[in-house]
Protein backbone atom coordinates (compact mmCIF):
# COMPACT_ATOMS: atom_id res chain seq x y z
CA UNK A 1 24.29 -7.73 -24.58
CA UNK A 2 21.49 -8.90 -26.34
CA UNK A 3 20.21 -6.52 -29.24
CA UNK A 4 17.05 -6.49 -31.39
CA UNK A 5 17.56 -7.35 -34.80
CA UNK A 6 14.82 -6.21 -38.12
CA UNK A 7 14.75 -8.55 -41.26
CA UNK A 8 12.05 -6.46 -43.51
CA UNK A 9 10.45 -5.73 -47.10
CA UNK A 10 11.59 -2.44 -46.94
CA UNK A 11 13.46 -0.10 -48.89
CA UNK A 12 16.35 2.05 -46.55
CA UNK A 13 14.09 5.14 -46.86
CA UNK A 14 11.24 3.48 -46.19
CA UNK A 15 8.36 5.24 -43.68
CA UNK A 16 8.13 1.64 -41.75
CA UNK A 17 11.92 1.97 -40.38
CA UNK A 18 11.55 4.81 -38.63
CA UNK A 19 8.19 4.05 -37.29
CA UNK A 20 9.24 0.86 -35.91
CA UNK A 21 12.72 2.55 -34.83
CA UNK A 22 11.02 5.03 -32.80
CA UNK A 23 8.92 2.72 -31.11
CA UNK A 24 11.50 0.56 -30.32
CA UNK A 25 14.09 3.12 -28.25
CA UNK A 26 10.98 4.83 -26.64
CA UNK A 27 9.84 1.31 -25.24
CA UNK A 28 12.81 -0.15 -24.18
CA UNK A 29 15.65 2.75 -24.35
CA UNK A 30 19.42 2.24 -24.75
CA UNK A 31 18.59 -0.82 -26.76
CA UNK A 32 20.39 -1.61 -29.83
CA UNK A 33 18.19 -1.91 -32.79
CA UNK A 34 20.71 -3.48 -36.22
CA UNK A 35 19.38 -3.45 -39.53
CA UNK A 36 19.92 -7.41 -40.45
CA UNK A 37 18.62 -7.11 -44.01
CA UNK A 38 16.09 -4.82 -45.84
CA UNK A 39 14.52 -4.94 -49.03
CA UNK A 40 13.33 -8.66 -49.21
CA UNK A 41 11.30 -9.34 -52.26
CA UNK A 42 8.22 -8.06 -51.09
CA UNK A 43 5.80 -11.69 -49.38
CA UNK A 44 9.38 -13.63 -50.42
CA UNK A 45 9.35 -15.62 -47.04
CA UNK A 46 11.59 -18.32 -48.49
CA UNK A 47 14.20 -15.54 -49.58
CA UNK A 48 13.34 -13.78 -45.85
CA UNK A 49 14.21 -17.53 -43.89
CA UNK A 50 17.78 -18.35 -45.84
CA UNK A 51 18.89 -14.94 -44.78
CA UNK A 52 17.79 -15.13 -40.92
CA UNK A 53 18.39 -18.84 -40.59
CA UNK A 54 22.57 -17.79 -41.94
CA UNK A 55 22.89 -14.93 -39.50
CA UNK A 56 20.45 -15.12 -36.28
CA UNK A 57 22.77 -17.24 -34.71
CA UNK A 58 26.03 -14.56 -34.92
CA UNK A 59 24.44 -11.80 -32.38
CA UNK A 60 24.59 -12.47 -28.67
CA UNK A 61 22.35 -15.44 -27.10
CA UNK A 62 18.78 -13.69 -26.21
CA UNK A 63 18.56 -11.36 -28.81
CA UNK A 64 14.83 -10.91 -30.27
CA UNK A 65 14.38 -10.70 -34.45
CA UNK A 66 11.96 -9.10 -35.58
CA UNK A 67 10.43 -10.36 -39.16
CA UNK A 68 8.68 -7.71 -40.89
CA UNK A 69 8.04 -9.91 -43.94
CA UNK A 70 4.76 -10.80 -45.55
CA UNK A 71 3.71 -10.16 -41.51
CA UNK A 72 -0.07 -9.32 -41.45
CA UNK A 73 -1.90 -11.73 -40.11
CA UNK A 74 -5.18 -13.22 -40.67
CA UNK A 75 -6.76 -16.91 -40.81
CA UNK A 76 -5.02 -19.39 -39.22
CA UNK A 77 -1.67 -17.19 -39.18
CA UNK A 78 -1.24 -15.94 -36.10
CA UNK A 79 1.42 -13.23 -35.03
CA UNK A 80 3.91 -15.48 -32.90
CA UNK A 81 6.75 -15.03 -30.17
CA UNK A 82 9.21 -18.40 -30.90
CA UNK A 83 12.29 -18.86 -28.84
CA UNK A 84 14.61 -21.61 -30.05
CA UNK A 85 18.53 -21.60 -29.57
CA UNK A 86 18.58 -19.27 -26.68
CA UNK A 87 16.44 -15.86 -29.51
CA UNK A 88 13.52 -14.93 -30.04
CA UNK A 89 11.79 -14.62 -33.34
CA UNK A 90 9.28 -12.71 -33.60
CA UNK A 91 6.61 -12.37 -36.53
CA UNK A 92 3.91 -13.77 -38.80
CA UNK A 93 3.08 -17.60 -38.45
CA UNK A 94 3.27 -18.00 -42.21
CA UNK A 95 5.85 -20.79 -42.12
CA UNK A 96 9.14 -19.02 -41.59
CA UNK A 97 9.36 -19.89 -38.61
CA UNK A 98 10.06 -23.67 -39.46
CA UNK A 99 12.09 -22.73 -42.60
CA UNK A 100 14.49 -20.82 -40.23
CA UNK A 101 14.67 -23.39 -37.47
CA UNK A 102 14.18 -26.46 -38.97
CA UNK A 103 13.38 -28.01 -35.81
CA UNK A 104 10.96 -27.87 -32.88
CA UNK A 105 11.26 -24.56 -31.11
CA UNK A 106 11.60 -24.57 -27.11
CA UNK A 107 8.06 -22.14 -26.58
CA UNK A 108 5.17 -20.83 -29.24
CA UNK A 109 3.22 -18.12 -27.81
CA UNK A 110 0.12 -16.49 -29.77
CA UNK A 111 0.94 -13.06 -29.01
CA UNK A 112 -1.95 -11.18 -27.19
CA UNK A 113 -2.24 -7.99 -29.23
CA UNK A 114 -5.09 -6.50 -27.03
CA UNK A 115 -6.98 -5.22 -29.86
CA UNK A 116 -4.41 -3.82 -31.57
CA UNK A 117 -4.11 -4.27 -35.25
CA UNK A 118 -0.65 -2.66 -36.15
CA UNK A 119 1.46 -5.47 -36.31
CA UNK A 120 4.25 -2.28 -36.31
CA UNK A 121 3.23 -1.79 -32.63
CA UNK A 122 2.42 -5.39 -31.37
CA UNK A 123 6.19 -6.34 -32.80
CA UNK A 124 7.53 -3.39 -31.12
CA UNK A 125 5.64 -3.84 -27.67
CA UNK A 126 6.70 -7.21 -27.55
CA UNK A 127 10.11 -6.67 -28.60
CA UNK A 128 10.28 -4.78 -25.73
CA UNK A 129 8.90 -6.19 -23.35
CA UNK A 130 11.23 -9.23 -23.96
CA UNK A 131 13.95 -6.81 -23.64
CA UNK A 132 12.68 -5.54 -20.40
CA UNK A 133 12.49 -8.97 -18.63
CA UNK A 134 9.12 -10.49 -19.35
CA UNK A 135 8.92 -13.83 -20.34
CA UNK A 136 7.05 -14.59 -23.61
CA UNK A 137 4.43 -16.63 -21.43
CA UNK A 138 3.88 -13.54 -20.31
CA UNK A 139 3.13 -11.94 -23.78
CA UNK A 140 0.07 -14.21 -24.84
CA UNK A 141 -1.10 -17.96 -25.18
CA UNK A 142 1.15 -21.21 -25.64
CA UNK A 143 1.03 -23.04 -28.45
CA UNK A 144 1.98 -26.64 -29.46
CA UNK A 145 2.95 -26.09 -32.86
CA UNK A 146 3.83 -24.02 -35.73
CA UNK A 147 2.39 -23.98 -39.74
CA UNK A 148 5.03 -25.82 -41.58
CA UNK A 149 6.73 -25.20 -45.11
CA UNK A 150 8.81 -27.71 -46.37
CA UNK A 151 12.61 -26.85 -47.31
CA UNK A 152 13.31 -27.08 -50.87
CA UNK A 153 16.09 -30.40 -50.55
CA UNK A 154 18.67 -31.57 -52.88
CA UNK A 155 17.73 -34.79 -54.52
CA UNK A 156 20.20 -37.92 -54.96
CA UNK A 157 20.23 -40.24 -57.48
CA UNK A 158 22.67 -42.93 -58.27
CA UNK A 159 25.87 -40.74 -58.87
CA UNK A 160 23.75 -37.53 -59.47
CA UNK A 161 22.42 -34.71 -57.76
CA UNK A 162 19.87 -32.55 -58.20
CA UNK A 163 19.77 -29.14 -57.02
CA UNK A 164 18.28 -25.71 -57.49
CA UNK A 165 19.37 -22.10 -56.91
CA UNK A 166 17.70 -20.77 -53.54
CA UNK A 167 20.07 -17.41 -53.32
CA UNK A 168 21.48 -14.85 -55.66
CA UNK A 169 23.90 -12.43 -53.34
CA UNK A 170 24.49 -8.77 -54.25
CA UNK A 171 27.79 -9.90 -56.48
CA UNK A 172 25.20 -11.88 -58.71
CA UNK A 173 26.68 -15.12 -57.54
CA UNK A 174 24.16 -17.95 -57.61
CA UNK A 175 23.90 -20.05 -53.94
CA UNK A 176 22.28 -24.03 -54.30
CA UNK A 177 20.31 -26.40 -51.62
CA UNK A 178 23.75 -29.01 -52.59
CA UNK A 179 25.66 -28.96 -48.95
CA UNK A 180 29.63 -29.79 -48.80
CA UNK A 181 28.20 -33.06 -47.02
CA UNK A 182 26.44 -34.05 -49.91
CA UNK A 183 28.59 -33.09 -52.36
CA UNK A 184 31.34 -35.05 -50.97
CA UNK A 185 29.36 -37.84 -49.98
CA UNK A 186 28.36 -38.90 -53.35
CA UNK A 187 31.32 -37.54 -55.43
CA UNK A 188 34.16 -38.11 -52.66
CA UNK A 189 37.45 -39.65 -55.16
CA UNK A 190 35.14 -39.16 -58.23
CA UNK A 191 35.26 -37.62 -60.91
CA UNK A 192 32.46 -34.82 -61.86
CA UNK A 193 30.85 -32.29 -63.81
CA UNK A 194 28.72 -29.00 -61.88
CA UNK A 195 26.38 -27.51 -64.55
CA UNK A 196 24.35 -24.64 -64.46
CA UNK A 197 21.07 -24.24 -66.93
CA UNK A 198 22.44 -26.27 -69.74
CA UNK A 199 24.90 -28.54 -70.51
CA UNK A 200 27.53 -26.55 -71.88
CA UNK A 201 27.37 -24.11 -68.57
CA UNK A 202 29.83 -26.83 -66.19
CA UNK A 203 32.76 -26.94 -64.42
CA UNK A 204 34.59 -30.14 -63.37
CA UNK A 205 36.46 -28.81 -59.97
CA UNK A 206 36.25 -27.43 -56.51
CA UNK A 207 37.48 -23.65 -56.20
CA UNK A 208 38.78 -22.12 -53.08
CA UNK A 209 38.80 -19.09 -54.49
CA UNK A 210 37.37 -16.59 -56.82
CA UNK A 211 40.32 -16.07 -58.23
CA UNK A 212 41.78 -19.66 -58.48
CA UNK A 213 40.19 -19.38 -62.31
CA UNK A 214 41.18 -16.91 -64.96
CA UNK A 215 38.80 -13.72 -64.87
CA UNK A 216 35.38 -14.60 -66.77
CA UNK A 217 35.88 -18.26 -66.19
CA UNK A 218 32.89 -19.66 -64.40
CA UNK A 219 33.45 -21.73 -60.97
CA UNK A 220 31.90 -23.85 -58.08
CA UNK A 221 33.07 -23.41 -54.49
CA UNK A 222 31.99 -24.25 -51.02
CA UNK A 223 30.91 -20.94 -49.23
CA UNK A 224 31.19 -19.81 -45.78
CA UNK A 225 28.09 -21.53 -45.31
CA UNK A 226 29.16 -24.43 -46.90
CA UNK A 227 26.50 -24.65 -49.59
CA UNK A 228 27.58 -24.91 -53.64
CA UNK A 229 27.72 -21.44 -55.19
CA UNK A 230 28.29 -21.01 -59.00
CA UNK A 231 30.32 -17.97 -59.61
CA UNK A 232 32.30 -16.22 -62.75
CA UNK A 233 35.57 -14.54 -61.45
CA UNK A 234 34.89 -10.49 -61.94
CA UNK A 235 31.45 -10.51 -63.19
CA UNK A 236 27.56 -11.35 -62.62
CA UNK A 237 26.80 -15.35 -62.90
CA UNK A 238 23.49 -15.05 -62.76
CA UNK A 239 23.30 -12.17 -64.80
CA UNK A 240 25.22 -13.44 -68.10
CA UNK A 241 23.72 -16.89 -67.33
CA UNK A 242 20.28 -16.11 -67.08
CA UNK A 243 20.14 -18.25 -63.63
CA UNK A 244 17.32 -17.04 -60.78
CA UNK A 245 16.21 -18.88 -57.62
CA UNK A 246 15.05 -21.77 -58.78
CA UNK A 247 17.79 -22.46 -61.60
CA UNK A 248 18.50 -26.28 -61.59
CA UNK A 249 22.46 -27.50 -60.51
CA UNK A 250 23.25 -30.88 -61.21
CA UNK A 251 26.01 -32.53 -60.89
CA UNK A 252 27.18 -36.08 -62.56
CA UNK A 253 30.47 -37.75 -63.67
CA UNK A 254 32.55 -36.43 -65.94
CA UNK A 255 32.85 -39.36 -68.52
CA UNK A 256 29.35 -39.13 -69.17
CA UNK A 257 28.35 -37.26 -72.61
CA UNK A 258 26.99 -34.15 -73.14
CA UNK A 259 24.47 -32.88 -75.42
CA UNK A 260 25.43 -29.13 -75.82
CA UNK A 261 22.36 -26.48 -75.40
CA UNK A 262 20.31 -28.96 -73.84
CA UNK A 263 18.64 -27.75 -70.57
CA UNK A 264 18.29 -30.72 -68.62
């Protein structure tokens, strides 16, 4: 049964939640309302898309996800219904939208808010009405296209890539833009080095596991969403590293030198 998911800025004891909450099961009751993630960096739309675009696509086909993140519109950023992959997003037209996707959605509808400015209640009413049975057609105006942001990418040079930090986790382990794909397809039967901020920050192999290194030992695996994450075994990578979103990853060949404490 499709369910109505909330990606938001706020904190769990936050006013908004049970605002929205309780206009939600009033509108459309018996509907299941999940909590998909909270306290996004307040405006942080780029930390807002990695999380929906890894975990939209596990709830059941026709769901509706609401994004309560940097949501108030104004100029040229329209509150938006989008259904792609058999959901519904619903939210600010800020550029999420194409950071989650990365493609075309099927339908953009402008969302006719009859006056209303309370993005609270237009999200809610046409949550619900979704939920009910009307189509988003239904809800407001088509549109051709959506504002566009532009994924941050890994970069390839000639046996090197470049890549940054786009997601610390609540362990403190530090997730990259490199893909398994990428990885493999530059480094397949090579040799390599994975550093982290500086040169003496590396690791030279592929972990399975956390624990496949001694505790404290720093490591590079393949996640479940098979991006490079830079860990430390028992303890807070980004933390005793000093990495953030944004942190460069590169990785080379082994044989070539180092120069120790250089950020590159």
């Amino acid at each position: 049964m499709p369910v109505i998911t909330l990606t938001t800025e706020w904190t769990p004891d936050d006013i908004y939640y049970g605002i929205i909450k309780g206009k939600l099961s009033s509108l459309s009751p018996g509907t299941i309302i999940i909590d998909n993630a909270g306290s996004i960096p307040p405006f942080n739309i780029s930390h807002a898309s990695f999380i929906i675009r890894n975990t939209y696509n596990n709830y059941p086909k026709g769901s509706v996800h609401i994004i309560c993140v940097h949501s108030e519109a104004h100029k040229d950023e329209d509150h938006l219904i989008v259904r792609a992959k058999e959901h519904f997003f619903i939210g600010t037209d800020n550029g999420i939208f194409n950071l989650i996707l990365n493609s075309d959605p099927d339908e953009i509808i402008k969302i006719d808010n009859h006056g209303i400015s309370d993005e609270l209640e237009i999200f809610a009413q046409t949550a619900a009405a979704i939920m009910l049975g009307k189509k988003p057609s239904e809800l407001g105006i088509p549109l051709t296209a959506i504002n566009e942001r532009v994924p941050l990418r890994a970069t390839i040079d000639k046996d090197v890539i470049i890549g940054s930090i786009i997601f610390i986790d609540s362990y403190g382990n530090a997730i990259s833009n490199i893909t398994r794909e990428v990885f493999y397809r530059v480094f397949e039967n090579k040799q390599f080095r994975i550093l982290i901020q500086s040169n003496k920050n590396y690791t030279d192999q592929i972990s399975t596991k956390y624990n496949d290194v001694p505790v404290g030992e720093m490591l590079a695996r393949f996640n479940t969403l098979d991006l490079l994450e830079i860990s430390i075994n028992g303890a807070d990578v980004s933390e005793l590293l000093g990495i953030d979103v944004g942190s460069a990853v590169r990785v080379d060949l082994a044989h070539k030198a180092s120069s120790p404490n250089k950020l590159f």
